[in-house]
C-alpha atoms as a PDB file:
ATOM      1  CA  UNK A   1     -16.048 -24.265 -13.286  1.00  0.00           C
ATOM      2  CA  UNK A   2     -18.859 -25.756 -11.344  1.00  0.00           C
ATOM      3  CA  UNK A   3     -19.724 -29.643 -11.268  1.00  0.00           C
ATOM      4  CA  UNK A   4     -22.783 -29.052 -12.959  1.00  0.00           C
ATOM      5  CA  UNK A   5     -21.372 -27.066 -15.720  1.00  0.00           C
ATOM      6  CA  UNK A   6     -18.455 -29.471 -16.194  1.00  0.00           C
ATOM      7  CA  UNK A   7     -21.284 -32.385 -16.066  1.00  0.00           C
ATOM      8  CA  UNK A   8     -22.694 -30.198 -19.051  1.00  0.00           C
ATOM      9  CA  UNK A   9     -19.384 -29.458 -21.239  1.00  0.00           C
ATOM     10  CA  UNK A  10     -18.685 -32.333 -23.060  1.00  0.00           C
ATOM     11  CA  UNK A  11     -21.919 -32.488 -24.259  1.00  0.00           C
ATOM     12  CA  UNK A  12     -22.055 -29.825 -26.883  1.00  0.00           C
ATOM     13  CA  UNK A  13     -20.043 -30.666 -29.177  1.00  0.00           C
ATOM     14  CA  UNK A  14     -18.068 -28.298 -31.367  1.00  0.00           C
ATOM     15  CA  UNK A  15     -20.769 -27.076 -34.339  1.00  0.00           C
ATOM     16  CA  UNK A  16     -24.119 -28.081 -32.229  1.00  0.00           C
ATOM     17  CA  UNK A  17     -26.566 -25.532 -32.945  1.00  0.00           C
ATOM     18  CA  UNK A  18     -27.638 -24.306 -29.454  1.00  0.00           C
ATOM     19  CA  UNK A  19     -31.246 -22.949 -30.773  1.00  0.00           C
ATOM     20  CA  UNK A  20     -30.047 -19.356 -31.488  1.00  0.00           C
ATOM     21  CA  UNK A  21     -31.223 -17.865 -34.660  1.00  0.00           C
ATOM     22  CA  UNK A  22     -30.195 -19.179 -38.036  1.00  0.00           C
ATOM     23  CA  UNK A  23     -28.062 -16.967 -40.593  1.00  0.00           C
ATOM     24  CA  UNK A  24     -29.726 -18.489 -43.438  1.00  0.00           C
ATOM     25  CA  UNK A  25     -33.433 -16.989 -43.626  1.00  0.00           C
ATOM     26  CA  UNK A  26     -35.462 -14.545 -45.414  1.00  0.00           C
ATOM     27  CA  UNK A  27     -34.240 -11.402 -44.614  1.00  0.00           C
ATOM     28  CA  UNK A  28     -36.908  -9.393 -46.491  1.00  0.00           C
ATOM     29  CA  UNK A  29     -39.015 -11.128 -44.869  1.00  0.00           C
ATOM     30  CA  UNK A  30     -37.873  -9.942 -41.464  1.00  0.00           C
ATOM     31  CA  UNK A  31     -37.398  -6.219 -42.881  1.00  0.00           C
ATOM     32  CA  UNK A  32     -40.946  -6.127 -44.156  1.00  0.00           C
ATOM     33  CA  UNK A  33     -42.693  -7.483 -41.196  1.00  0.00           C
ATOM     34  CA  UNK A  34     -40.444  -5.120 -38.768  1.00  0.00           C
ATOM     35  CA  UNK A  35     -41.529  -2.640 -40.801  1.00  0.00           C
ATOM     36  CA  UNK A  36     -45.241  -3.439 -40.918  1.00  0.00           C
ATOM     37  CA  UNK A  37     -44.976  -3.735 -37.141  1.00  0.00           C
ATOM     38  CA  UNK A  38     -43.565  -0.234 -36.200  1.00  0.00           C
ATOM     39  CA  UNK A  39     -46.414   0.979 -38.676  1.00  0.00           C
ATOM     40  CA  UNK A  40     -49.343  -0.458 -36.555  1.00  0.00           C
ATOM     41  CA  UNK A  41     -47.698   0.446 -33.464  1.00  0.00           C
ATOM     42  CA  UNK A  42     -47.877   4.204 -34.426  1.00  0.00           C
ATOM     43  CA  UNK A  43     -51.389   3.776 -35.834  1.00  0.00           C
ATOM     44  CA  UNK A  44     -52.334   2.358 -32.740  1.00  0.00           C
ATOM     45  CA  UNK A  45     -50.590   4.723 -30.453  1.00  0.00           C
ATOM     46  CA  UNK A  46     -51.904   7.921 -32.823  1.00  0.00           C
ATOM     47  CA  UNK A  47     -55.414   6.429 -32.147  1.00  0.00           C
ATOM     48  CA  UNK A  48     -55.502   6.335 -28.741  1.00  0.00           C
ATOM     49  CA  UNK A  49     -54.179  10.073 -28.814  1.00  0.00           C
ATOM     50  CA  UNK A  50     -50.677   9.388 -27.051  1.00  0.00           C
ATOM     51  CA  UNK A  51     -48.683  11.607 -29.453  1.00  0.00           C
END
C-alpha cells in the first residue's frame, strides 16, 4: 500500500456510499428509456442510409 492510499483508508468508513449507482430506483424507468434510446439510434442510423 502506498502513503497516499493509506492517507486515504481510514477515511471511508465501512457503509459510505462511494457515488456508485443506487439499487433502489425506477427500474422501468431505466428499461423504457434504454429502450426508447436503441429505437432512435436505429431511426437515426436507417436515415442516414448506414444499414
Amino acid at each position: 500500500m502506498t502513503a497516499n492510499a493509506a492517507a486515504i483508508a481510514p477515511a471511508v468508513l465501512p457503509g459510505t456510499r462511494t457515488g456508485g449507482p443506487r439499487e433502489d430506483g425506477p427500474k422501468i424507468l431505466e428499461h423504457v428509456m434504454g429502450w426508447t434510446l436503441v429505437v432512435v439510434v436505429a431511426m437515426f442510423v436507417t436515415q442516414l442510409g448506414l444499414l
